[in-house]
PDB file of N, CA and C in Angstrom:
ATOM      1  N   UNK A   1      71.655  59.110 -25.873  1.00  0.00           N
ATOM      2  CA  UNK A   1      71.158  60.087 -24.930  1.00  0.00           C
ATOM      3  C   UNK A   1      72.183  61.201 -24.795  1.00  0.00           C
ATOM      4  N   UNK A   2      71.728  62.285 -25.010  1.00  0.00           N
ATOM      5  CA  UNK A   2      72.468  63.590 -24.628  1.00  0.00           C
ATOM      6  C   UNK A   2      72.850  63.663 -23.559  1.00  0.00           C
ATOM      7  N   UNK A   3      73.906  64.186 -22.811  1.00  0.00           N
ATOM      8  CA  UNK A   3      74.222  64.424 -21.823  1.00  0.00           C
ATOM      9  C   UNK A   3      74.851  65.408 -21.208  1.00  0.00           C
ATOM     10  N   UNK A   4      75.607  66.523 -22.297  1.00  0.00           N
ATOM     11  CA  UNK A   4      76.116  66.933 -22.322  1.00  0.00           C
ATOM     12  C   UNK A   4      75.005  68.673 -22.498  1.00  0.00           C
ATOM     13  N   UNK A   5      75.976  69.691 -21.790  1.00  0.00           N
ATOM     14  CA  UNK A   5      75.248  71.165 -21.909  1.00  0.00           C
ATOM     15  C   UNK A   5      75.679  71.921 -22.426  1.00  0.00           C
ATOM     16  N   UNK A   6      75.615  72.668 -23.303  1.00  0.00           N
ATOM     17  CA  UNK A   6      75.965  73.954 -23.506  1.00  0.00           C
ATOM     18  C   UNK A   6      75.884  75.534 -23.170  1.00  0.00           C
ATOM     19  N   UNK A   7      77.102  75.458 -22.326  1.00  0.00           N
ATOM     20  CA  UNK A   7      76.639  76.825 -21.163  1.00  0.00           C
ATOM     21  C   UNK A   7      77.947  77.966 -22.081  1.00  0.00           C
ATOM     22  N   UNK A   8      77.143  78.623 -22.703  1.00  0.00           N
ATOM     23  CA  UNK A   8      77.525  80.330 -23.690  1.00  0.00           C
ATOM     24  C   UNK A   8      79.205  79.741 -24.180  1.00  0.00           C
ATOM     25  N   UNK A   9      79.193  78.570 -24.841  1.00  0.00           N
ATOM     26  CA  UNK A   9      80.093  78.634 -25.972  1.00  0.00           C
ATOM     27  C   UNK A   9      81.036  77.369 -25.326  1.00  0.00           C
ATOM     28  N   UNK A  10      80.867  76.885 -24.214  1.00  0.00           N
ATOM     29  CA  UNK A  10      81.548  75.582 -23.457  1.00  0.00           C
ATOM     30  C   UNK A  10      80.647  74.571 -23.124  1.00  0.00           C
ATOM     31  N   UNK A  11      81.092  73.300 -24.133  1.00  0.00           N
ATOM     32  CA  UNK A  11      79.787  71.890 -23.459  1.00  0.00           C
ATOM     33  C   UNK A  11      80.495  71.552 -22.400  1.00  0.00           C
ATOM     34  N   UNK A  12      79.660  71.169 -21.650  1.00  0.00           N
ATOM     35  CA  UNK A  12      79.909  70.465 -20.129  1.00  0.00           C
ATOM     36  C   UNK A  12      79.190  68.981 -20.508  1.00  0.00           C
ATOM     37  N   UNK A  13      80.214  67.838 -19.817  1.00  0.00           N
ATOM     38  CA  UNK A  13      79.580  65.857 -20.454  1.00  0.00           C
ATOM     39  C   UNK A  13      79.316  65.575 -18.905  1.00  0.00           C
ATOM     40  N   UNK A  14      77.977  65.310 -19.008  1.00  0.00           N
ATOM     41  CA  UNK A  14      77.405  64.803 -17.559  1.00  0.00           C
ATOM     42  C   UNK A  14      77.443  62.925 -17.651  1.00  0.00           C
ATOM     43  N   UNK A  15      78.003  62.985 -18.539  1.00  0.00           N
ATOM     44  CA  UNK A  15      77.791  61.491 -18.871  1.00  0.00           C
ATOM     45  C   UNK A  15      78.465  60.526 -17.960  1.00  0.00           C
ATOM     46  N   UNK A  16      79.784  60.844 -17.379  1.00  0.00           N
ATOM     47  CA  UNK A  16      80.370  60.005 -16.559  1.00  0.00           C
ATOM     48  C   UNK A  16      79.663  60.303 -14.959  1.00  0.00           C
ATOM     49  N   UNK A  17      78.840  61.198 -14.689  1.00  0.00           N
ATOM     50  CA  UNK A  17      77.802  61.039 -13.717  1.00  0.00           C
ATOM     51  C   UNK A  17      77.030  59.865 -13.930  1.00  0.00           C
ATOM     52  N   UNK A  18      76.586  59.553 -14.880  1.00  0.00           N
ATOM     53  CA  UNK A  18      75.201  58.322 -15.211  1.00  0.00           C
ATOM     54  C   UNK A  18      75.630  57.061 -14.026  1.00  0.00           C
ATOM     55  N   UNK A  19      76.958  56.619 -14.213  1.00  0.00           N
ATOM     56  CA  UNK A  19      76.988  54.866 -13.858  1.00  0.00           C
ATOM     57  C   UNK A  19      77.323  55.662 -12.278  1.00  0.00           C
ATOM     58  N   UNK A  20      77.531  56.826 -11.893  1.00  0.00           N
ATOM     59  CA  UNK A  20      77.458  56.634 -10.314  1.00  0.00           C
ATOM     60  C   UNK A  20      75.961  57.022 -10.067  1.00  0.00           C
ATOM     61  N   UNK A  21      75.476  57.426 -10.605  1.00  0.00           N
ATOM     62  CA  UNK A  21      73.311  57.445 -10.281  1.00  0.00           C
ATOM     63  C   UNK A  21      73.576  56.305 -10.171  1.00  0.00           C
ATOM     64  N   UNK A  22      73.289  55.607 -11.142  1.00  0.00           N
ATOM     65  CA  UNK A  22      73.002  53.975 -11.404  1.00  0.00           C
ATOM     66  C   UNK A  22      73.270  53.540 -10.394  1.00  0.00           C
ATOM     67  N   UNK A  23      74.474  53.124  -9.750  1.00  0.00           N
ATOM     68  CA  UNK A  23      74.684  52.828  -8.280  1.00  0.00           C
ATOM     69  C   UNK A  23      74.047  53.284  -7.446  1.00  0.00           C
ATOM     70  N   UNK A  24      74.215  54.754  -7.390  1.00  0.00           N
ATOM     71  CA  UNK A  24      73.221  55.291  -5.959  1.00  0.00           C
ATOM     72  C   UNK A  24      71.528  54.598  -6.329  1.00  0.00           C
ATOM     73  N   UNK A  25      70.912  54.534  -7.330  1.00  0.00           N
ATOM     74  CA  UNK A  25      69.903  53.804  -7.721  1.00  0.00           C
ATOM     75  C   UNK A  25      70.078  52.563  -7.081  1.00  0.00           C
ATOM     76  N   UNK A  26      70.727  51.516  -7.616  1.00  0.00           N
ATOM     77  CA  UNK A  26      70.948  50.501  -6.612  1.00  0.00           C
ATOM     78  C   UNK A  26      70.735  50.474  -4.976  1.00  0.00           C
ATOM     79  N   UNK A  27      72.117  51.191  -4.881  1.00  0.00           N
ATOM     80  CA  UNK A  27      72.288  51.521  -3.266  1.00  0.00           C
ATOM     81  C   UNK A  27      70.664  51.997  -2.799  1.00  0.00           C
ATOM     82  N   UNK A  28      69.672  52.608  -3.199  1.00  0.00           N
ATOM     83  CA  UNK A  28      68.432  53.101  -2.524  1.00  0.00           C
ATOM     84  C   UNK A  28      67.707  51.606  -2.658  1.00  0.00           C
ATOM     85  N   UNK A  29      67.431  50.926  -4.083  1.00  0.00           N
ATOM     86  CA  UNK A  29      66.912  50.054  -3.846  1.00  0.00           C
ATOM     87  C   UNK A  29      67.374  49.064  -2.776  1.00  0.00           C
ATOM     88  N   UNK A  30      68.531  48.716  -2.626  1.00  0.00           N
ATOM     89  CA  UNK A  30      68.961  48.419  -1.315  1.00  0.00           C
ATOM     90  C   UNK A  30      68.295  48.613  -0.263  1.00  0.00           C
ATOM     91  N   UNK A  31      68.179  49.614   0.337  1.00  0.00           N
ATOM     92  CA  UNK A  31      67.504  50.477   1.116  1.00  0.00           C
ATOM     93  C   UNK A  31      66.254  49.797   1.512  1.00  0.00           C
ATOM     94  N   UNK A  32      65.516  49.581   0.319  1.00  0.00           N
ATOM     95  CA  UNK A  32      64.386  49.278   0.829  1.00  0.00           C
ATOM     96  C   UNK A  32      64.042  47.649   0.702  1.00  0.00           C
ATOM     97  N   UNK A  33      64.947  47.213  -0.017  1.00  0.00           N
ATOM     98  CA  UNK A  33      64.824  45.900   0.381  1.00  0.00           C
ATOM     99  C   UNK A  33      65.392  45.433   2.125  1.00  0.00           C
ATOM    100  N   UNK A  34      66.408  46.047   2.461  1.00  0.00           N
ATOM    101  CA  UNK A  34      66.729  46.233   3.686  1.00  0.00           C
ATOM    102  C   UNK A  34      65.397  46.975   4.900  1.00  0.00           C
ATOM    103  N   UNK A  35      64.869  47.672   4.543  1.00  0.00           N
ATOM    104  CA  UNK A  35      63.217  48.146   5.801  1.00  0.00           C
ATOM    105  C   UNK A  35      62.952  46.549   5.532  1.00  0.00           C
ATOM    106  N   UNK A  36      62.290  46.350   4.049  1.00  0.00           N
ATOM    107  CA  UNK A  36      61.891  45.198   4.400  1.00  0.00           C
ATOM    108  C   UNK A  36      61.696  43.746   4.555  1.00  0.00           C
ATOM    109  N   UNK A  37      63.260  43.718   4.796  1.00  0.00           N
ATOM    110  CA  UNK A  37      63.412  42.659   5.753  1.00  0.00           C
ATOM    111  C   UNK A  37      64.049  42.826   7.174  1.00  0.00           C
ATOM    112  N   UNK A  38      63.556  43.864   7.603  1.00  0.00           N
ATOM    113  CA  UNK A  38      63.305  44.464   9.013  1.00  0.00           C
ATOM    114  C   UNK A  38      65.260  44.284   9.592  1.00  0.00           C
ATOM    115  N   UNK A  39      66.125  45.070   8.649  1.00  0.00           N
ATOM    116  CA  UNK A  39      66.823  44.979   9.099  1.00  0.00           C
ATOM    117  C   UNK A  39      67.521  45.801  10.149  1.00  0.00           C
ATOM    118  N   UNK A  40      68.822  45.953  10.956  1.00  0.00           N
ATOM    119  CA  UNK A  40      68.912  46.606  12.234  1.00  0.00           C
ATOM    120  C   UNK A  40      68.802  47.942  11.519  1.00  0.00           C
ATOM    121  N   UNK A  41      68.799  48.512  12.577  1.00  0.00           N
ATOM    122  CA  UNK A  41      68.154  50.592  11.850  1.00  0.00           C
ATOM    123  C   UNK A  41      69.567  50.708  12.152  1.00  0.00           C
ATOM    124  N   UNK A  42      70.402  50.591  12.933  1.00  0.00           N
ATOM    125  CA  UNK A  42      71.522  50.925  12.349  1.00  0.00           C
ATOM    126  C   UNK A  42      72.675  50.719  10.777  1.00  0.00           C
ATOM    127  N   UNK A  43      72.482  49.396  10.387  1.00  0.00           N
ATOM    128  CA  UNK A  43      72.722  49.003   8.884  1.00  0.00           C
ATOM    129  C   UNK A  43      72.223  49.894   8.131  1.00  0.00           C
ATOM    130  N   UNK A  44      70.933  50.101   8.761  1.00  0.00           N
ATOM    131  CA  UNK A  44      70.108  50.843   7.414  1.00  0.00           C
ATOM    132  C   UNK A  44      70.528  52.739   7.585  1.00  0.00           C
ATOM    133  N   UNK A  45      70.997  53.117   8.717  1.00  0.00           N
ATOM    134  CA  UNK A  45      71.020  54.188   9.008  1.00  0.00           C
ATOM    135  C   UNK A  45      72.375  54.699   7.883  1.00  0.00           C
ATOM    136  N   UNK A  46      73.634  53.345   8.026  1.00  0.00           N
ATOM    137  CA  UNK A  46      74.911  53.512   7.502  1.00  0.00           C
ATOM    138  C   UNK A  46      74.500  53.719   6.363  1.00  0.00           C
ATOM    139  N   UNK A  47      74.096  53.008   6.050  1.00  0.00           N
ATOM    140  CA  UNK A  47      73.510  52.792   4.486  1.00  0.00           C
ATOM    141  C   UNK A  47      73.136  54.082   3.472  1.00  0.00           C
ATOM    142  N   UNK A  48      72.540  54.807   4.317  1.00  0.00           N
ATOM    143  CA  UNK A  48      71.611  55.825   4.326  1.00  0.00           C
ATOM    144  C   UNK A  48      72.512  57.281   4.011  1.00  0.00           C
ATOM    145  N   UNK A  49      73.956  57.271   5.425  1.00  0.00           N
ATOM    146  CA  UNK A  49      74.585  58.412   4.726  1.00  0.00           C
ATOM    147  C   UNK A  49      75.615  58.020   3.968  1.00  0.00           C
ATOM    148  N   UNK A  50      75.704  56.403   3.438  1.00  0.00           N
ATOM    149  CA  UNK A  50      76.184  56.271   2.080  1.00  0.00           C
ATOM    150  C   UNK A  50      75.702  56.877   0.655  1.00  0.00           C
ATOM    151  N   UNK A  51      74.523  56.731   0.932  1.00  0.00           N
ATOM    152  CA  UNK A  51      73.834  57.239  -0.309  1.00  0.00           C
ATOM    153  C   UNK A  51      74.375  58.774  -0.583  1.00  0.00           C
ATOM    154  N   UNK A  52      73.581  59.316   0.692  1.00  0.00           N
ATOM    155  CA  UNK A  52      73.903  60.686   0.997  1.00  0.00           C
ATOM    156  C   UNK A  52      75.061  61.205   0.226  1.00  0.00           C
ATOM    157  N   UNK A  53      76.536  60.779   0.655  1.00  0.00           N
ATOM    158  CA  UNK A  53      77.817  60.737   0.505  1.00  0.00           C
ATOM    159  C   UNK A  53      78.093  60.954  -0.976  1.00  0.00           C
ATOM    160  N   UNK A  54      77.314  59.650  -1.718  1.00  0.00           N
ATOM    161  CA  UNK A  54      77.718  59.569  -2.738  1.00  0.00           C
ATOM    162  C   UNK A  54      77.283  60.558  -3.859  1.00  0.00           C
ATOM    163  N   UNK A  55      75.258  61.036  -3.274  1.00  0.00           N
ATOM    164  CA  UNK A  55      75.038  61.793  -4.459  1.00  0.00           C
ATOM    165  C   UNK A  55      75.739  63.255  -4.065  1.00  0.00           C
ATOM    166  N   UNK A  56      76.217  63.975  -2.850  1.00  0.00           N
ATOM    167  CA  UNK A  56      76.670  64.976  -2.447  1.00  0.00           C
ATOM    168  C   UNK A  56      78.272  65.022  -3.475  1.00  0.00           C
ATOM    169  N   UNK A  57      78.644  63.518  -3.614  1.00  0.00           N
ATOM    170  CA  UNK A  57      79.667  63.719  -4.821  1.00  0.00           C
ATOM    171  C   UNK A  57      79.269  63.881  -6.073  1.00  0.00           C
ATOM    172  N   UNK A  58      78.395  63.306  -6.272  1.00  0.00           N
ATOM    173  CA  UNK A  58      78.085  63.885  -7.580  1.00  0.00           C
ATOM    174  C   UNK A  58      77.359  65.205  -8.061  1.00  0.00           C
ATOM    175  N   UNK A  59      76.802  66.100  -7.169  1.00  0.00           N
ATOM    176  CA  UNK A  59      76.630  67.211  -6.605  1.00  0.00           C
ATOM    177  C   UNK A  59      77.398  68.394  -6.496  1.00  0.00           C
ATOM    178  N   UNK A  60      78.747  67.687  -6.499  1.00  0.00           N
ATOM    179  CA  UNK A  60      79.875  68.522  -6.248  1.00  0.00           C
ATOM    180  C   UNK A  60      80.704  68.382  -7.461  1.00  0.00           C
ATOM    181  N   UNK A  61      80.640  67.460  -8.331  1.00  0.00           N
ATOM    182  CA  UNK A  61      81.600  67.222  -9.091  1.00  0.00           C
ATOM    183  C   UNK A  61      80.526  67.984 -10.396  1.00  0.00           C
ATOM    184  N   UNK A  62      79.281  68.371 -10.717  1.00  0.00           N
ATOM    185  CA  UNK A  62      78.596  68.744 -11.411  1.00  0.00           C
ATOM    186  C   UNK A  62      78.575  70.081 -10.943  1.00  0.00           C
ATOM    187  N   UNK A  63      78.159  70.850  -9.924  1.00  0.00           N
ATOM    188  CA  UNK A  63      78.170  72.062  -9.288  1.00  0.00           C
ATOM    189  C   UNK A  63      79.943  72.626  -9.806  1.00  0.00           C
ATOM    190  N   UNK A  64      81.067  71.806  -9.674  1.00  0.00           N
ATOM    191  CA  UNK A  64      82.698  72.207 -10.237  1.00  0.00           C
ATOM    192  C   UNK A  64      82.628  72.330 -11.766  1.00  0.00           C
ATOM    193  N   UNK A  65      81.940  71.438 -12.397  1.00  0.00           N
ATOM    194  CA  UNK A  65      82.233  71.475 -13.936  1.00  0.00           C
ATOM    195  C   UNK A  65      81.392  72.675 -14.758  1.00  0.00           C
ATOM    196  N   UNK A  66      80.276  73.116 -13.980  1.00  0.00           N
ATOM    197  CA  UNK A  66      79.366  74.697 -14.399  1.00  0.00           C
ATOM    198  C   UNK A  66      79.806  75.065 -14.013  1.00  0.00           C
ATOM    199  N   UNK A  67      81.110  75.836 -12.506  1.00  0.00           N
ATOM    200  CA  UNK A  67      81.578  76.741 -12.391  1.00  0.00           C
ATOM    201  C   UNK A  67      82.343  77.056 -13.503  1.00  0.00           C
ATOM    202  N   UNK A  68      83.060  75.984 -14.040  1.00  0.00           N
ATOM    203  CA  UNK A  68      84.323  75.615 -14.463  1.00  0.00           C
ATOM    204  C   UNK A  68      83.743  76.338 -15.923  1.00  0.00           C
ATOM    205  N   UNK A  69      82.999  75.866 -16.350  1.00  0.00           N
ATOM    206  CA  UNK A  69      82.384  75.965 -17.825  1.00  0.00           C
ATOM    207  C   UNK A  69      81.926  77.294 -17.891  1.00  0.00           C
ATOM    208  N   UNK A  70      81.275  77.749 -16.985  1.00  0.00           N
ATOM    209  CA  UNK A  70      80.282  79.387 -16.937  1.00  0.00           C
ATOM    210  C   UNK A  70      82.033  80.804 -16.490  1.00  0.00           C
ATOM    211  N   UNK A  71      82.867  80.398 -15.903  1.00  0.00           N
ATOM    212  CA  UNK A  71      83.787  81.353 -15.942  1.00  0.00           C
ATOM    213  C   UNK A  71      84.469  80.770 -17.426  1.00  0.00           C
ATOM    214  N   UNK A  72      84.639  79.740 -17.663  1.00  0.00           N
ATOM    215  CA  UNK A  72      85.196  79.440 -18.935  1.00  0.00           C
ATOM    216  C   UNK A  72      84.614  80.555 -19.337  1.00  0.00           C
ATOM    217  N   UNK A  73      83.674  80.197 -20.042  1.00  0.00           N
ATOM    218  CA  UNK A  73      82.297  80.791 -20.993  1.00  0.00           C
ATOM    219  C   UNK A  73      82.901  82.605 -21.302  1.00  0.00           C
ATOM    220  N   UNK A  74      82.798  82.901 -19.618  1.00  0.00           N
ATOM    221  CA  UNK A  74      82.707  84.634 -19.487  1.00  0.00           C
ATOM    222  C   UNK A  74      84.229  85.239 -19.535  1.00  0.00           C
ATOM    223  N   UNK A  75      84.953  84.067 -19.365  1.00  0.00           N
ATOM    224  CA  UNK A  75      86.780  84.714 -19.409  1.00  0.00           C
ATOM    225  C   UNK A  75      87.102  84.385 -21.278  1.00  0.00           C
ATOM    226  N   UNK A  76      86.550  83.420 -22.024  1.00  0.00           N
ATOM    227  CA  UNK A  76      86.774  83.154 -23.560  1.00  0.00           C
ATOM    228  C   UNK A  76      86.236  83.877 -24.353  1.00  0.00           C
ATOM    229  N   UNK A  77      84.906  84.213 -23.810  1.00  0.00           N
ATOM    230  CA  UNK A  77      84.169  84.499 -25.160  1.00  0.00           C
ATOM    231  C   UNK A  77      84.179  86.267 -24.587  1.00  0.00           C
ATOM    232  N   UNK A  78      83.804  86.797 -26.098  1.00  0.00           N
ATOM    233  CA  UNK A  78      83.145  88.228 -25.542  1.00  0.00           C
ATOM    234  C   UNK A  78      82.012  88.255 -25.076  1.00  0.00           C
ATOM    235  N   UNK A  79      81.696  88.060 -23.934  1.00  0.00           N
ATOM    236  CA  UNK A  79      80.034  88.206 -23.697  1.00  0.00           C
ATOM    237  C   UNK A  79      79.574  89.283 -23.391  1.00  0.00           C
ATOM    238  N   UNK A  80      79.007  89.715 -23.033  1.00  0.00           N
ATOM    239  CA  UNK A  80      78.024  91.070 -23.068  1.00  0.00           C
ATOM    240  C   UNK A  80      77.719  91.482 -21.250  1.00  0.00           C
ATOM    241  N   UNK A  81      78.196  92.144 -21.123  1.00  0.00           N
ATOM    242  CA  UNK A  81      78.214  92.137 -19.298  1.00  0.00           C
ATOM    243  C   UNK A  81      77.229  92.206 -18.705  1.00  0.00           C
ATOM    244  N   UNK A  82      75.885  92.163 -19.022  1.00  0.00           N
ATOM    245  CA  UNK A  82      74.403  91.528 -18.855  1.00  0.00           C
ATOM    246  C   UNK A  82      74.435  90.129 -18.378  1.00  0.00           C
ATOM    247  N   UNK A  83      75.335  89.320 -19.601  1.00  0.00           N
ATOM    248  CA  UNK A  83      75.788  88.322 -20.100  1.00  0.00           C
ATOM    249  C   UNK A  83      76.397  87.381 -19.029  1.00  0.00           C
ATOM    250  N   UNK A  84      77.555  88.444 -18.642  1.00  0.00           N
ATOM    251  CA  UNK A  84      78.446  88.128 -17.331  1.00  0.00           C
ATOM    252  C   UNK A  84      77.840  87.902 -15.882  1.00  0.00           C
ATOM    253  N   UNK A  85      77.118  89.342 -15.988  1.00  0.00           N
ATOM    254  CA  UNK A  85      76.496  89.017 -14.854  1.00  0.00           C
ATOM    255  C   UNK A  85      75.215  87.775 -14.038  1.00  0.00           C
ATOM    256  N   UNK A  86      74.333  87.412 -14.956  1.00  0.00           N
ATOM    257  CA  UNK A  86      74.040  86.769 -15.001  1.00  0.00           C
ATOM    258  C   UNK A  86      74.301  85.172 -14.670  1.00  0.00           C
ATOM    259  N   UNK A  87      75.398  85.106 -15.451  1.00  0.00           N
ATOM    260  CA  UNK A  87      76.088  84.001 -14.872  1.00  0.00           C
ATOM    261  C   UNK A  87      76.618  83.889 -13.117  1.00  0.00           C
ATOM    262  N   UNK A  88      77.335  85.136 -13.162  1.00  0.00           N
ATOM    263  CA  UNK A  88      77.703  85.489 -11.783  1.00  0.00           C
ATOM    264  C   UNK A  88      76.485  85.132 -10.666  1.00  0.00           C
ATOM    265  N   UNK A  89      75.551  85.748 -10.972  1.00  0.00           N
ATOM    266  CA  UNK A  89      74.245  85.833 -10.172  1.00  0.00           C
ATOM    267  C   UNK A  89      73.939  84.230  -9.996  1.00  0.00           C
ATOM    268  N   UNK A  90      74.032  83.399 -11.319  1.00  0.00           N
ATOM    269  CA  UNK A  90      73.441  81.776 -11.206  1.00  0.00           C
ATOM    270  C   UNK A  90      74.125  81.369 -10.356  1.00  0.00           C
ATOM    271  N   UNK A  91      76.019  81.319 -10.437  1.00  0.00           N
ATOM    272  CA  UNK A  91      76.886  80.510  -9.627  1.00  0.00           C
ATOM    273  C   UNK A  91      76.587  81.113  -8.545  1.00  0.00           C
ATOM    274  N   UNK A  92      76.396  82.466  -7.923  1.00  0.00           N
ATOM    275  CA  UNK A  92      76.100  82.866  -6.173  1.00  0.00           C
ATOM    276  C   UNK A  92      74.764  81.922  -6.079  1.00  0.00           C
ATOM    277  N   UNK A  93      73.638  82.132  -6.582  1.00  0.00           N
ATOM    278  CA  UNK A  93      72.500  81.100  -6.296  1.00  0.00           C
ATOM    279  C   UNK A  93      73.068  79.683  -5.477  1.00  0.00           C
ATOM    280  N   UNK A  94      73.409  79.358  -6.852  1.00  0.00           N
ATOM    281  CA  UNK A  94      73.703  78.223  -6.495  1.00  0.00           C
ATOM    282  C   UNK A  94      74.318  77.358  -5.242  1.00  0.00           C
ATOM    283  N   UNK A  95      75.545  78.770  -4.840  1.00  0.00           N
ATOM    284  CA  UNK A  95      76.776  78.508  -4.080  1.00  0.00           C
ATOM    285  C   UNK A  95      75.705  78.753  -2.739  1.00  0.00           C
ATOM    286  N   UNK A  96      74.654  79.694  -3.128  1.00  0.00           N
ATOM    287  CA  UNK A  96      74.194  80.018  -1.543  1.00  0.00           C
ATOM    288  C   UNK A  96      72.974  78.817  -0.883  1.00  0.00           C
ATOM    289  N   UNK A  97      72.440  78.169  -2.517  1.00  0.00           N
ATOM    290  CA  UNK A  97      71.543  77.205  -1.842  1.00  0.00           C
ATOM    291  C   UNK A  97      72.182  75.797  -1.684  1.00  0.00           C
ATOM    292  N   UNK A  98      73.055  76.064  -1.830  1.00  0.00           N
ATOM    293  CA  UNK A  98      73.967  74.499  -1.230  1.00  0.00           C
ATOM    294  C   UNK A  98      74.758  74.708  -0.065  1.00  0.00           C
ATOM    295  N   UNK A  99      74.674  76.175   0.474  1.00  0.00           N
ATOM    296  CA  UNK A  99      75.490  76.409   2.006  1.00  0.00           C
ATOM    297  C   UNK A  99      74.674  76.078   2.756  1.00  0.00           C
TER     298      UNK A  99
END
């Protein structure tokens, strides 16, 4: 399985993301084996901004490695300032729908 991106001349490896999904996968199934066996709503509440916690790390650690890769990209290569901007424009997106 591919995992990896190619953003204008830098791969980015999403691959060491996989085994913390996998967990947070777990951790949800958790979740619902926990509703049902009617456990306290507080357990389940903790539980809950565990998950949270964890995919917000992986969220963050993927959101760092495209910054990382897309200024790579526009400070290495010659790109075309269309090129540049563009990128610029994705990372503000981005930065503004995660504030």
């Amino acid at each position: 399985m591919k995992t990896s991106k190619y953003h204008g001349g830098v791969s980015v490896d999403h691959s060491r993301q996989l085994p913390r999904l996998r967990r947070i996968e777990g951790q949800v199934r958790g979740l619902q084996q926990m509703i049902e066996k009617e456990r306290d709503c507080t357990e389940i509440i903790n539980q809950i901004s565990a998950v949270v916690a964890a995919l917000r790390r992986v969220q963050g650690d993927m959101l760092r490695d495209h910054i990382v890769a897309c200024a790579t990209a526009a400070v290495t290569y010659d790109l075309p300032e269309k090129e540049r901007q563009r990128i610029a424009q994705e990372i503000g997106k981005l930065l503004t729908r995660l504030g």
